[in-house]
Protein backbone atom coordinates (compact mmCIF):
# COMPACT_ATOMS: atom_id res chain seq x y z
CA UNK A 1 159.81 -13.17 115.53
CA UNK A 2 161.37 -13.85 118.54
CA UNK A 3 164.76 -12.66 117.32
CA UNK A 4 163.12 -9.67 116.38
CA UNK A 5 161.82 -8.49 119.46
CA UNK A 6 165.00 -9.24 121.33
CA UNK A 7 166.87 -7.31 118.70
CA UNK A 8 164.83 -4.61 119.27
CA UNK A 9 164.87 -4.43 122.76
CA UNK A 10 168.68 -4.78 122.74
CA UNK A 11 168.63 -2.04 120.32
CA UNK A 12 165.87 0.46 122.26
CA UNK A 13 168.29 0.05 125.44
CA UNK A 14 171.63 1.20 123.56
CA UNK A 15 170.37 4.04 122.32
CA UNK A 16 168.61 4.83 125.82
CA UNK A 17 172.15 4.16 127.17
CA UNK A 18 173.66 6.93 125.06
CA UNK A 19 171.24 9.31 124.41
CA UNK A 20 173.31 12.14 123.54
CA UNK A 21 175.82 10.46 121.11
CA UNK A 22 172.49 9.18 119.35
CA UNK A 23 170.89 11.75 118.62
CA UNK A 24 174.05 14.27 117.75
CA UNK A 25 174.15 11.23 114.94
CA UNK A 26 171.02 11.90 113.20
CA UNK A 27 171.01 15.63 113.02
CA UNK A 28 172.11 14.60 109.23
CA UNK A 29 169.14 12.54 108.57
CA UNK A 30 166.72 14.73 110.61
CA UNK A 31 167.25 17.36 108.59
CA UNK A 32 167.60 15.66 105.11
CA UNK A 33 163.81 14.48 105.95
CA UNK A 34 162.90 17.79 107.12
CA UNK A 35 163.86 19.55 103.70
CA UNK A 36 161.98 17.18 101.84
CA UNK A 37 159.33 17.01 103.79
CA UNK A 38 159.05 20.78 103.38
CA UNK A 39 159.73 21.40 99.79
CA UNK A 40 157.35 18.65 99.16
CA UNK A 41 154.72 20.40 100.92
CA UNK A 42 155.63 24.10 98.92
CA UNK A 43 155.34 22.13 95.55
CA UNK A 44 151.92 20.68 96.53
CA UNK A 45 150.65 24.40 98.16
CA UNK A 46 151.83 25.87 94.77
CA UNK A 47 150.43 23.41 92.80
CA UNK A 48 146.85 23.81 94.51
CA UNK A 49 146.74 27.51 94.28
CA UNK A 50 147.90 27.67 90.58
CA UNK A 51 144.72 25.42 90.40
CA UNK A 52 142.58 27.65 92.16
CA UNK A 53 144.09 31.21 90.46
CA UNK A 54 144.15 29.39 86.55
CA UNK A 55 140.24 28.06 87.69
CA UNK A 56 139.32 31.76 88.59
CA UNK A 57 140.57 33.19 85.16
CA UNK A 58 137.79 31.93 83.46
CA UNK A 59 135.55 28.49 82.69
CA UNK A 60 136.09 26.93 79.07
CA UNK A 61 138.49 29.79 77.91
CA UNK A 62 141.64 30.02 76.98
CA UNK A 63 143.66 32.81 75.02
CA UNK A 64 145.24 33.51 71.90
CA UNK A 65 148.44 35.41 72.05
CA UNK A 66 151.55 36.12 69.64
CA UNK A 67 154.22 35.30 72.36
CA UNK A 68 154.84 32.02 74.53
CA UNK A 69 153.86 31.92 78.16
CA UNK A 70 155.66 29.15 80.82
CA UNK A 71 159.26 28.50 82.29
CA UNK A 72 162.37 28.08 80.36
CA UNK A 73 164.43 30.38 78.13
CA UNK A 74 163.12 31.31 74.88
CA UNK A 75 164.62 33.10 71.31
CA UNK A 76 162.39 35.94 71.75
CA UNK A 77 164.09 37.49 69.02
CA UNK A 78 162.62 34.46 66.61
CA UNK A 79 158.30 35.39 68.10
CA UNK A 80 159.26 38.97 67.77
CA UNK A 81 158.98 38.27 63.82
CA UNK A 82 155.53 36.91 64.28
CA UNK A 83 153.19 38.73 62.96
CA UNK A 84 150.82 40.77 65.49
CA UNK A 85 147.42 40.25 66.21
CA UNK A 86 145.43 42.36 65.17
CA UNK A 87 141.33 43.54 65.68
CA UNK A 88 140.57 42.33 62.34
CA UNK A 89 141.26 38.57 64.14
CA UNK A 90 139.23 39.16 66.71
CA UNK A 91 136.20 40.10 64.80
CA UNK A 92 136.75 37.25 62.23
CA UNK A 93 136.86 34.79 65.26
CA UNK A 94 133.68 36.08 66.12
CA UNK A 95 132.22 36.04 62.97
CA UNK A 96 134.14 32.66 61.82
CA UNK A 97 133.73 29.98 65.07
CA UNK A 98 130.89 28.43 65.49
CA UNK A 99 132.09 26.87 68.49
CA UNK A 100 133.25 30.45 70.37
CA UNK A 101 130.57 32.19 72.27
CA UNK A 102 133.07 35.47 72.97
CA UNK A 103 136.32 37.10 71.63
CA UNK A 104 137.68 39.84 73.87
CA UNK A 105 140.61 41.48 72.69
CA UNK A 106 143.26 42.46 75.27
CA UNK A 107 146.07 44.57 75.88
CA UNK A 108 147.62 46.17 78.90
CA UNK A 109 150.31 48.59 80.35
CA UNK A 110 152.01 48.07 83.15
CA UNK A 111 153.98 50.45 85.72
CA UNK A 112 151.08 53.27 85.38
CA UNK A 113 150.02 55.92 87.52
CA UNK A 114 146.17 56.66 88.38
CA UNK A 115 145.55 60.14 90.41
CA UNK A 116 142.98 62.04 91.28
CA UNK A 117 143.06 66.10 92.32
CA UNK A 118 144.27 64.64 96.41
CA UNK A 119 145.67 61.14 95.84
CA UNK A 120 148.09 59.06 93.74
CA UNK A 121 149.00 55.41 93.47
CA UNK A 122 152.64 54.15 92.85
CA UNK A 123 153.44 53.71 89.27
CA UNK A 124 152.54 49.76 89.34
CA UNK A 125 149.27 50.05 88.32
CA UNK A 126 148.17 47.95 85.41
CA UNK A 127 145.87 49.59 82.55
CA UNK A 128 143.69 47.25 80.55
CA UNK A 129 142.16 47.95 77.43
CA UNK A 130 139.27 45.89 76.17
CA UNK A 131 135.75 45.19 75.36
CA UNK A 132 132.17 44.93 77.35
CA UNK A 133 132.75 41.10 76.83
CA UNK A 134 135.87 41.18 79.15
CA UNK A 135 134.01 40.10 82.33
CA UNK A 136 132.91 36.98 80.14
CA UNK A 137 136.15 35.68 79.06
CA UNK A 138 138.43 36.70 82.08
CA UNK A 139 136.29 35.42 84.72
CA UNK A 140 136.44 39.07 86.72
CA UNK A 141 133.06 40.22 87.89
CA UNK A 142 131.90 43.94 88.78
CA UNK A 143 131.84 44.51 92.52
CA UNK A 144 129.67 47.86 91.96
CA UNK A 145 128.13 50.02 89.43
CA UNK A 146 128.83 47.84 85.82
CA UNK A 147 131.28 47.58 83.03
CA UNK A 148 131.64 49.78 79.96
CA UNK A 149 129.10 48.71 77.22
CA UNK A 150 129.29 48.63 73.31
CA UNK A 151 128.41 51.77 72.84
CA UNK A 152 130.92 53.42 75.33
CA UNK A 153 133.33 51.23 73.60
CA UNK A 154 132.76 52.05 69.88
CA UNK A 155 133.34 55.88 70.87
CA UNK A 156 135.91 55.67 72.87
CA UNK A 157 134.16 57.33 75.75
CA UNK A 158 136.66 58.00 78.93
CA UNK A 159 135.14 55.85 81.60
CA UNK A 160 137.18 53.62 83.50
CA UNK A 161 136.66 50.47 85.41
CA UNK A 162 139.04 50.19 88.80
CA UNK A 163 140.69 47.46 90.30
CA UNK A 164 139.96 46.93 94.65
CA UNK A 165 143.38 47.74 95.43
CA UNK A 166 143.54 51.10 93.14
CA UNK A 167 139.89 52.25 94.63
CA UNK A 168 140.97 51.72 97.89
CA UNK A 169 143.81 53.78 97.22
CA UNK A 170 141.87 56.62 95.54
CA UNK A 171 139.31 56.69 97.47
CA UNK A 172 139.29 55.06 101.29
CA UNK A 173 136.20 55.03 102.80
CA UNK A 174 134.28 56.34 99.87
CA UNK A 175 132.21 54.92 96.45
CA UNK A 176 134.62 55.75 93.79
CA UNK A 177 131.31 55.39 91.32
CA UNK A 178 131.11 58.98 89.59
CA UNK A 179 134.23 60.07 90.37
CA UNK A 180 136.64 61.19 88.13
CA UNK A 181 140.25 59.64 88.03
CA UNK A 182 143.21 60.53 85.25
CA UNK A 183 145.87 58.66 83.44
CA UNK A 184 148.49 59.78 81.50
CA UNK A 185 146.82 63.02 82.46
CA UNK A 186 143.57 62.22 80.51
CA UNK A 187 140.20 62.43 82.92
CA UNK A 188 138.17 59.52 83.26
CA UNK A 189 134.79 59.10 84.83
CA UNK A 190 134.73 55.87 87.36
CA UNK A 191 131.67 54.02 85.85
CA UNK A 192 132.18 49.95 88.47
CA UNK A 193 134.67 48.97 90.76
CA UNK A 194 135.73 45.01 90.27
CA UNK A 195 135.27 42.23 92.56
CA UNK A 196 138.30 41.71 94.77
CA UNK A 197 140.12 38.46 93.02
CA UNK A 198 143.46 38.47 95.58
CA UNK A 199 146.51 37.63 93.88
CA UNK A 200 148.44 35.04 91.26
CA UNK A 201 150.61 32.42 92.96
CA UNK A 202 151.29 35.41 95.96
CA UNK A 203 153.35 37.46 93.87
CA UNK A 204 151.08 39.52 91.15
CA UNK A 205 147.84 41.36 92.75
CA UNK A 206 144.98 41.00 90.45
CA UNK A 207 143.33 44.02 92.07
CA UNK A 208 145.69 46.34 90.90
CA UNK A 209 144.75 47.28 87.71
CA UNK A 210 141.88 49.59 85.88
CA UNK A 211 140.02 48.97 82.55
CA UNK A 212 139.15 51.09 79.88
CA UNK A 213 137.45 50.27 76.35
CA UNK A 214 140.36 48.97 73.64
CA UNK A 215 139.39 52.69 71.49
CA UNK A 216 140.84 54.80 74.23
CA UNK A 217 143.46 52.44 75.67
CA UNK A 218 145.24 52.91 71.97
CA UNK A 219 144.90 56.40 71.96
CA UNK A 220 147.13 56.56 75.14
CA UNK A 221 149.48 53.95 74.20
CA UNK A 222 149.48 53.54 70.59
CA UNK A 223 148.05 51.05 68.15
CA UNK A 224 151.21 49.06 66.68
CA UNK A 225 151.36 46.85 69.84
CA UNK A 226 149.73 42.89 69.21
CA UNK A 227 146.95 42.06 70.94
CA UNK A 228 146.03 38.86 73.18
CA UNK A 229 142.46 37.39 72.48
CA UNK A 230 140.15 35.58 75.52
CA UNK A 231 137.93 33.24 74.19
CA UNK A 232 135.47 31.38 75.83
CA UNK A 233 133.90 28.41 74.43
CA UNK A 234 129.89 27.92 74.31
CA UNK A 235 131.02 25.47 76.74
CA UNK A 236 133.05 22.20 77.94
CA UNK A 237 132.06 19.73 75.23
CA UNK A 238 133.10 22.08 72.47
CA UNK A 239 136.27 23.76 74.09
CA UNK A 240 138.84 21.34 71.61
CA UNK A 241 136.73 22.04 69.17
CA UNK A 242 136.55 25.70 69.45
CA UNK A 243 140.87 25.42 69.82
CA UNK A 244 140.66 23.63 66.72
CA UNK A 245 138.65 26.29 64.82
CA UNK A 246 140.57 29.02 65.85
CA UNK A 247 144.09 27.99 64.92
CA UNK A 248 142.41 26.55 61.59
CA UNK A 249 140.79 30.00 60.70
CA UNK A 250 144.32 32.18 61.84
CA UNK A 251 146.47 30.01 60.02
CA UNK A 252 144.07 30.56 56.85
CA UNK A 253 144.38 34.52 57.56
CA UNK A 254 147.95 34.06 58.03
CA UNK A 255 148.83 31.94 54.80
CA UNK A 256 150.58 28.91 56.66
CA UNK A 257 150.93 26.31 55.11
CA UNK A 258 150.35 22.60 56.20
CA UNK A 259 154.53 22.41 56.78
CA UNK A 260 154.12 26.09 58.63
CA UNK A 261 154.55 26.03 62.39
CA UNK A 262 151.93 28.34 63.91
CA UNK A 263 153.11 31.99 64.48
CA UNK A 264 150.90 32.13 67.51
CA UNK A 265 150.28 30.47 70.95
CA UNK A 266 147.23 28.81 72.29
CA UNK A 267 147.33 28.97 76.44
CA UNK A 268 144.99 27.37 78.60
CA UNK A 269 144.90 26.54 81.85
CA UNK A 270 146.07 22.98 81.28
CA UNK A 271 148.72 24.11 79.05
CA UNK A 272 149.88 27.04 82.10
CA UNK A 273 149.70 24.02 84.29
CA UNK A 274 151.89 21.83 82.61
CA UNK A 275 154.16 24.42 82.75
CA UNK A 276 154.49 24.83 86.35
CA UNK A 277 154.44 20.90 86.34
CA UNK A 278 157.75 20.80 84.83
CA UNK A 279 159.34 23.54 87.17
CA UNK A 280 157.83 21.43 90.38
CA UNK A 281 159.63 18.24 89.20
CA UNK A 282 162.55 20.13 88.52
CA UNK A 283 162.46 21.66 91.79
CA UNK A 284 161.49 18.18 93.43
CA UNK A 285 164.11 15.99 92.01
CA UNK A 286 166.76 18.89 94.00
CA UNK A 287 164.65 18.65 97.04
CA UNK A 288 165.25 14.57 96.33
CA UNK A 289 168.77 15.53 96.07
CA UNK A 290 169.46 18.03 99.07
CA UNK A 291 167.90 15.04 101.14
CA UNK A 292 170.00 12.47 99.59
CA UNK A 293 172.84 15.20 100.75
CA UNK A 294 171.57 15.38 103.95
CA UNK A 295 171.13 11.88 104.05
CA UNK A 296 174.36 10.41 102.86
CA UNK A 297 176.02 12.81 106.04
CA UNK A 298 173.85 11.31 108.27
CA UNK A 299 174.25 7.44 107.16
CA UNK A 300 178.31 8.70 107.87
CA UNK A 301 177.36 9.42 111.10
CA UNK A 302 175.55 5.45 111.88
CA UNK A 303 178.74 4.00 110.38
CA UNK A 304 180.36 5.95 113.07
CA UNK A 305 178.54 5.36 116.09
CA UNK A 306 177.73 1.97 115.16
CA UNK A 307 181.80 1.44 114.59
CA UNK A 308 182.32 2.77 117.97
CA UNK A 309 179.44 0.55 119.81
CA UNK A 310 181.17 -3.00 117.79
CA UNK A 311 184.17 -1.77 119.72
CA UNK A 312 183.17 -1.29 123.04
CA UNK A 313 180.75 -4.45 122.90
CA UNK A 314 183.30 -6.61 121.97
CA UNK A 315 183.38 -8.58 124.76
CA UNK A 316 179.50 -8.66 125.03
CA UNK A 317 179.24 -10.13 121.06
CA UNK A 318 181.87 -12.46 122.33
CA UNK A 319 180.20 -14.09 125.12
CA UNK A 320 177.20 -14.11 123.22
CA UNK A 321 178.52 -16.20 120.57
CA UNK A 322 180.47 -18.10 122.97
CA UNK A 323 176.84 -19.06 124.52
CA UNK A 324 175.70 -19.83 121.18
CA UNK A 325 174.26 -16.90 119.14
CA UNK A 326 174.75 -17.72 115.23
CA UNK A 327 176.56 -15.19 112.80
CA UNK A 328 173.00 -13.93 111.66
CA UNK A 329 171.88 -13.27 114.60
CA UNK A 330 174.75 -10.84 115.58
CA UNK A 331 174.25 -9.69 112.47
CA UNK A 332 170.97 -8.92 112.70
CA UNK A 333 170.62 -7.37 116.01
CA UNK A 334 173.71 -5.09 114.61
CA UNK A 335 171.55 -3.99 111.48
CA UNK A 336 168.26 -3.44 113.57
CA UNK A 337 170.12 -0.83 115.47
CA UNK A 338 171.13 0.84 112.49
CA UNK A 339 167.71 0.41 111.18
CA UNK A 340 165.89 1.73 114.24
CA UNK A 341 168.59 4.73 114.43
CA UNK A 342 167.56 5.89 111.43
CA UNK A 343 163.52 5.31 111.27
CA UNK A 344 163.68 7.69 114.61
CA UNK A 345 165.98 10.10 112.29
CA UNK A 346 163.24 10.04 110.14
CA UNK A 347 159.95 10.31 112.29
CA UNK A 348 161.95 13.07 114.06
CA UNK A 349 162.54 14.99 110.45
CA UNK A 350 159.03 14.18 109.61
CA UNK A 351 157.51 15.96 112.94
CA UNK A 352 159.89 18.39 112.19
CA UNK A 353 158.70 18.82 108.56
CA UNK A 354 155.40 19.16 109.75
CA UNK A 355 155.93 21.72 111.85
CA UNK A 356 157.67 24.31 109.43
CA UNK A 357 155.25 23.48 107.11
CA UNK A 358 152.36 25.11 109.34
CA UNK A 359 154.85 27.66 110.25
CA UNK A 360 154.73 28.31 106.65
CA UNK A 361 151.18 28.18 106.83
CA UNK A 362 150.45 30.33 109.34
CA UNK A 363 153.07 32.99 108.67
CA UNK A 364 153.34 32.92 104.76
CA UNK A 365 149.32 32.38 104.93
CA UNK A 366 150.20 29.95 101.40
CA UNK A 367 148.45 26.52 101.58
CA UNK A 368 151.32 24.17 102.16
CA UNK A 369 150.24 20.52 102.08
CA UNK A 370 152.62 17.70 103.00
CA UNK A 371 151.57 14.50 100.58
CA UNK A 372 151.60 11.05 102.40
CA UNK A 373 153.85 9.71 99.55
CA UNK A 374 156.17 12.41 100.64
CA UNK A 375 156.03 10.96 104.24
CA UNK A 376 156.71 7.30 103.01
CA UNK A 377 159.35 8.55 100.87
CA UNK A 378 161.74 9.87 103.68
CA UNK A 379 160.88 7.06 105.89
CA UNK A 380 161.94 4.62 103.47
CA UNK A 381 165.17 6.84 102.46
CA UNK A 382 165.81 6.97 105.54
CA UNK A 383 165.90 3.56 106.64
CA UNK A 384 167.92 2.56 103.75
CA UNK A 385 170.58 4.69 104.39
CA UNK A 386 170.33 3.21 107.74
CA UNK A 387 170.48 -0.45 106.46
CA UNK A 388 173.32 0.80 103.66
CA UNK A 389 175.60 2.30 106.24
CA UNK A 390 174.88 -0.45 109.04
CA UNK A 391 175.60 -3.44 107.38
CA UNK A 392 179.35 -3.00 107.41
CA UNK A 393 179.40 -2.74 111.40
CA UNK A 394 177.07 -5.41 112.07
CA UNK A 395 178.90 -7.97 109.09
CA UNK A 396 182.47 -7.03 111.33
CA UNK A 397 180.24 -7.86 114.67
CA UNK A 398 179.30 -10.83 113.28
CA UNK A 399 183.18 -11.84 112.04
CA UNK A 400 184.75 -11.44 115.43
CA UNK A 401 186.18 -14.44 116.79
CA UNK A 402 184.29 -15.59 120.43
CA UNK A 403 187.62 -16.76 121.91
CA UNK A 404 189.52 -13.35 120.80
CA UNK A 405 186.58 -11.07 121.42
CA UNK A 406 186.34 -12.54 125.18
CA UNK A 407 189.94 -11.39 125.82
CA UNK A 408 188.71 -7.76 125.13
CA UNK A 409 189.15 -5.31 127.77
């Protein structure tokens, strides 16, 4: 222990000696940590608010669709064969699971427009047809007034439901409730405004869109389109089940048989989250790698320095081992200074990592969180590459010959 602590000290006073030279040789591994550090803590902010936008889409639902959702490339020439989904599914889910409390059929248009006789939005505006239930299975509530009932919805009545971001628009200042709004030039009397739900991951607002019942939404934009279905089971204990006795009663419909992949997709929010799970580690393992990068440059730069400090301590290793200092201990006070060169690399990376991510924080306003393992990771890294690259200098230190090292000028 002893050893140690003279090592160290021997070690701290080097690096105090050249204070410039050391730290111009870990810019590599300061910034290696740094990266991961911060990627680390993006992957863990994304990964807690796709938890918190999938959890406000809905409790115990999950929806039915004809086309895959996720990350990666797809044949979408192969689903567009797939036959669409149609209303008669959604009513026989109704009618058909015991386990399913509501069925909402959906279907939307993006890139709209939504005016009024003195204001416009930009065509980005998403129209939703649907049902009264859609508050149910979607997890949206109404902020003011209400949502469309049956019987508005069986006639096709033109009342509309608007998103925050489009009232605002519309109408600043004012209750939209009453007014009348149009779309594709049709009017529309504004029956509830919804509550404000932000946006999904920070890229797609959720408030931007209006509803309207399913009847009228196909008179606008036609009928030969397939439909996605929100279910919601009765509740927790029975949401496999329910899974289960949907894709039993549309593969019946559908006339699969048992060797018959399904022509439709089940999404949940585990399944959407599994997903983005395989993006993260994706993204990760090049985060790992950049650092490695980053890393490997630094570790260069020890094998320097540490090169260059054998050299001009030659004469100091040889007295020492003239006095009596054994191979390993030369050895080791050479390796702890390569050790302790790069643990500062890396506490300096991770105070740096820190910092950008509550830059990020504060400026992106995204919940960035740094995970300890992410901390222990780089530290360790770090130190390896600072044992890898140091153990060639210290095993020459602890070659050199006390008689020939003495003569050293």
């Amino acid at each position: 222990m002893r050893a140690f602590w003279d090592n160290l000290r021997l070690a701290l006073g080097t690096f105090l000696g050249n204070p410039l030279r050391s730290l111009l040789t870990l810019v590599g591994i300061v910034i290696g940590v740094a990266t991961v550090i911060t990627m680390m803590a993006l992957i863990e902010g994304l990964s807690i608010k796709v938890n918190r936008d999938l959890g406000g889409l809905g409790a115990h639902t999950f929806e039915v669709t004809k086309w895959p959702s996720g990350f990666g490339r797809f044949n979408w020439a192969k689903y567009a064969k797939r036959k669409d989904l149609r209303m008669e599914e959604v009513r026989a889910i109704q009618e058909g699971c015991p386990s399913v409390l509501a069925a909402t059929p959906m279907d939307d248009q993006g890139g709209q427009k939504v005016a009024t006789s003195a204001r416009e939005t930009r065509p980005s505006v998403r129209v939703v047809g649907t049902e009264p239930s859609y508050p149910l299975t979607s997890g949206v509530s109404v902020a003011s007034g209400r949502f469309f009932n049956e019987t508005e919805a069986l006639d096709g009545r033109p009342v509309v439901v608007l998103g925050l971001d489009v009232a605002d628009a519309l109408f600043p200042g004012l209750d939209p409730l009453g007014y009348e709004v149009r779309i594709q030039g049709r009017p529309f009397l504004v029956i509830g405004v919804l509550q404000k739900r932000g946006s999904f991951m920070g890229m797609m607002s959720l408030d931007n869109q209006v509803s309207l019942p399913m009847k009228v939404f196909q008179q606008l934009y036609g009928k030969n389109r397939s439909l996605d279905i929100d279910i919601q089971a009765r509740d927790g204990q029975v949401f496999q089940k329910a899974q289960d006795e949907v894709t039993h009663l549309l593969r019946r419909r559908r006339d699969l048989t048992p060797r018959d992949a399904n022509d439709f997709e089940i999404h949940t929010n585990e399944s959407m989250t599994a997903s983005f799970n395989q993006l993260s580690k994706v993204i990760a393992l090049a985060g790992v790698g950049v650092c490695l990068l980053s890393l490997v440059v630094g570790g260069i730069g020890i094998l320097n320095i540490m090169l260059v400090s054998v050299t001009e301590r030659t004469r100091e290793i040889g007295i020492r081992k003239a006095l009596g200092a054994k191979r390993r201990r030369i050895l080791g006070q050479f390796a702890t200074e390569a050790i302790l060169l790069s643990l500062i690399g890396g506490t300096l990376g991770v105070a740096l990592g820190f910092g950008l991510t509550f830059l990020g924080q504060w400026v992106l306003l995204f919940p960035m969180q740094v995970p300890a393992w992410a901390v222990m990771l780089s530290l360790v890294m770090s130190c390896g590459v600072g044992l890898v690259f140091g153990i060639y200098p210290a095993a020459r230190a602890a070659k050199l010959d006390p008689v020939e090292a003495m003569r050293s000028e």
